[in-house]
Protein backbone atom coordinates (compact mmCIF):
# COMPACT_ATOMS: atom_id res chain seq x y z
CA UNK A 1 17.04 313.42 219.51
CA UNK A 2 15.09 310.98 221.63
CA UNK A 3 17.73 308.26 220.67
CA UNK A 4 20.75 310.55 222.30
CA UNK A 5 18.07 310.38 225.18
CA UNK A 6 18.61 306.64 225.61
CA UNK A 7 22.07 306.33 225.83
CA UNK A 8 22.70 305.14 229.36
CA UNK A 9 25.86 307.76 229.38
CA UNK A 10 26.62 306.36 233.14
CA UNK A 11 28.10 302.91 231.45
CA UNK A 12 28.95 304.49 228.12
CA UNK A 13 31.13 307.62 228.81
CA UNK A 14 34.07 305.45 230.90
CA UNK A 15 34.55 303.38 228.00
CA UNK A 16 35.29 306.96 225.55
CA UNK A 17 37.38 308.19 228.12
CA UNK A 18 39.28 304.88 228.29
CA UNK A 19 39.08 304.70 224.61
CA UNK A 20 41.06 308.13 224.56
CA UNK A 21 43.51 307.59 226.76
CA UNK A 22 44.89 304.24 225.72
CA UNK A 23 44.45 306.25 222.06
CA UNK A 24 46.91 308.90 223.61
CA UNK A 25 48.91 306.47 225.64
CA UNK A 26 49.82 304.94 222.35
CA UNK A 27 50.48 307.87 220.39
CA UNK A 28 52.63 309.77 222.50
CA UNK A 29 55.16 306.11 222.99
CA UNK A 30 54.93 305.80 218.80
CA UNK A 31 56.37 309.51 218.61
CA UNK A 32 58.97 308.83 221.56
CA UNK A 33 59.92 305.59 220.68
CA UNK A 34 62.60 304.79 218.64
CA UNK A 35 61.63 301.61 216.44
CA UNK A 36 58.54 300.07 216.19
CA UNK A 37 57.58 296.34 214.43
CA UNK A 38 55.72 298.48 211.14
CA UNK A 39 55.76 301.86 210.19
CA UNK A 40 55.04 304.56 212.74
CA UNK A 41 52.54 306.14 210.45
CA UNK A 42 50.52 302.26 210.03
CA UNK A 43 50.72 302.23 214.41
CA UNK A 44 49.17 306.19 214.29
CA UNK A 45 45.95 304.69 212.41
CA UNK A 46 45.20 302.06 213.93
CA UNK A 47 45.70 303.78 216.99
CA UNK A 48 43.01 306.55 216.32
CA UNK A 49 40.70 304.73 214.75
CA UNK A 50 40.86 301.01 215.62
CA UNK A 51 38.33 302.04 218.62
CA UNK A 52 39.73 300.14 221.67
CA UNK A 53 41.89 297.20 220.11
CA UNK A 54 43.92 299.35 218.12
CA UNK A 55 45.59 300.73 221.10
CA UNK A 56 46.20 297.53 222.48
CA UNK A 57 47.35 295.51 219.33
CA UNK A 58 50.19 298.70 219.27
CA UNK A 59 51.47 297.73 223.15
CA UNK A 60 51.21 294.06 222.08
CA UNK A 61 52.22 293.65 218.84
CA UNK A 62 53.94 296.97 217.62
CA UNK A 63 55.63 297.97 220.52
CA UNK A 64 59.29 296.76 220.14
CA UNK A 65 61.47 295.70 223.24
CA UNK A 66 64.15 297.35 224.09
């Protein structure tokens, strides 16, 4: 427990919650969108659990213009 204790939660806690959002940012467009460059399934997991960048390879790379 005294390594939870160390965390300086100040620095790392806006980083989750930005981590979360751009996670749910990306999910909700994959499930309204119509097309996207892959499957919508592939865009789903790398959303959730490509921490950060996953996110933000879907708006970049994934993301089809319309």
């Amino acid at each position: 427990m005294d390594q939870l204790a160390n965390i300086p939660w100040a620095l790392v806690a806006p980083l989750l919650v930005l981590q979360l959002v751009l996670a749910l940012l990306a999910i909700v467009d994959i499930v309204r969108i119509h097309d996207t460059r892959g499957p919508k399934w592939m865009w789903v997991l790398i959303s959730l659990f490509g921490s950060t960048l996953g996110p933000i390879a879907y708006f970049i790379i994934g993301r089809k213009s319309q």
